[in-house]
C-alpha atoms as a PDB file:
ATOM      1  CA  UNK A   1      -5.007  23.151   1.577  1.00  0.00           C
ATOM      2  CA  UNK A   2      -4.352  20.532  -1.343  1.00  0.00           C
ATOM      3  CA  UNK A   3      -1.581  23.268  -2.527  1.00  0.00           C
ATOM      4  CA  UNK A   4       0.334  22.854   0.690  1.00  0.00           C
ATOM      5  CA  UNK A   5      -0.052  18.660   0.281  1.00  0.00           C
ATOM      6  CA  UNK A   6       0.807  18.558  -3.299  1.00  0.00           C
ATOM      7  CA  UNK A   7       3.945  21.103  -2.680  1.00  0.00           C
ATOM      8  CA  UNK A   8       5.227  19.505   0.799  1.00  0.00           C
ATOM      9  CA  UNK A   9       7.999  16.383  -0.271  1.00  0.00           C
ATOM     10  CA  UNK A  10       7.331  15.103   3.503  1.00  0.00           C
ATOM     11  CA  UNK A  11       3.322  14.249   2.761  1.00  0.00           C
ATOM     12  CA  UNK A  12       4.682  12.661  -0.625  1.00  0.00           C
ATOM     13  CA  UNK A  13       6.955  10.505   1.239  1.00  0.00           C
ATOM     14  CA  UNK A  14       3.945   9.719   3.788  1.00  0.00           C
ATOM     15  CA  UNK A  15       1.305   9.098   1.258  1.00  0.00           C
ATOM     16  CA  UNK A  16       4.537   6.729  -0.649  1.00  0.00           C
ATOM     17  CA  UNK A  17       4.862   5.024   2.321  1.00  0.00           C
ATOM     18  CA  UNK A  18       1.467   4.411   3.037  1.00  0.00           C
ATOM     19  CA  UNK A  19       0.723   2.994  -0.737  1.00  0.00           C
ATOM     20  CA  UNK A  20       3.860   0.818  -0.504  1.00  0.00           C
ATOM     21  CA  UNK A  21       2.228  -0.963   2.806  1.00  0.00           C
ATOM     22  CA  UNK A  22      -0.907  -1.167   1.879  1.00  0.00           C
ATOM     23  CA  UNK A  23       0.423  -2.855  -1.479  1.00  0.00           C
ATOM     24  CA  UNK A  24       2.436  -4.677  -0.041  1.00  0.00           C
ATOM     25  CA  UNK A  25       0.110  -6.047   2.742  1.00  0.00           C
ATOM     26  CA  UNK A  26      -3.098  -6.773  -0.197  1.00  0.00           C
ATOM     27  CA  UNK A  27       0.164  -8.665  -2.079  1.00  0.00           C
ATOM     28  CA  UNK A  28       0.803 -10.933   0.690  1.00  0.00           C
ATOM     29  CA  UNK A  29      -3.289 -11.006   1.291  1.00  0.00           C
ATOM     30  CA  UNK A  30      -3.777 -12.377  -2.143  1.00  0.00           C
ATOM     31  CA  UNK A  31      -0.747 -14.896  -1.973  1.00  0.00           C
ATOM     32  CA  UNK A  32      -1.967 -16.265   1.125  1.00  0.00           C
ATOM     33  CA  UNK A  33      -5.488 -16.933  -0.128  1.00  0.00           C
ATOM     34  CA  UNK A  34      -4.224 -18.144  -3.384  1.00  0.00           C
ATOM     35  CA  UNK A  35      -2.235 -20.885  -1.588  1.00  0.00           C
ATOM     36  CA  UNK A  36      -4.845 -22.194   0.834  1.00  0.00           C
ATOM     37  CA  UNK A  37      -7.607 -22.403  -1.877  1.00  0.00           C
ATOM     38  CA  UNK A  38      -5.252 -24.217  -4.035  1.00  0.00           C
ATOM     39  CA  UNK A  39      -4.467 -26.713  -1.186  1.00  0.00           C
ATOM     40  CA  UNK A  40      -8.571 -27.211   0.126  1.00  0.00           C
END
């Protein structure tokens, strides 16, 4: 099973996309709760 995964480009380009989101979303997380701590 993990040989099909680690061999198939289109579940590297899934799993990519899904890191890049969930990056990107905890990146924005942490900038938003930096700003409004800063401001209480």
């Amino acid at each position: 099973m993990w040989n099909l995964i680690l061999n198939d480009p289109v579940a590297w380009g899934s799993i990519l996309g899904i890191g890049v989101v969930v990056s990107l979303c905890s990146y924005y997380a942490y900038l938003f709760i930096h700003n409004t701590s800063q401001n209480l």
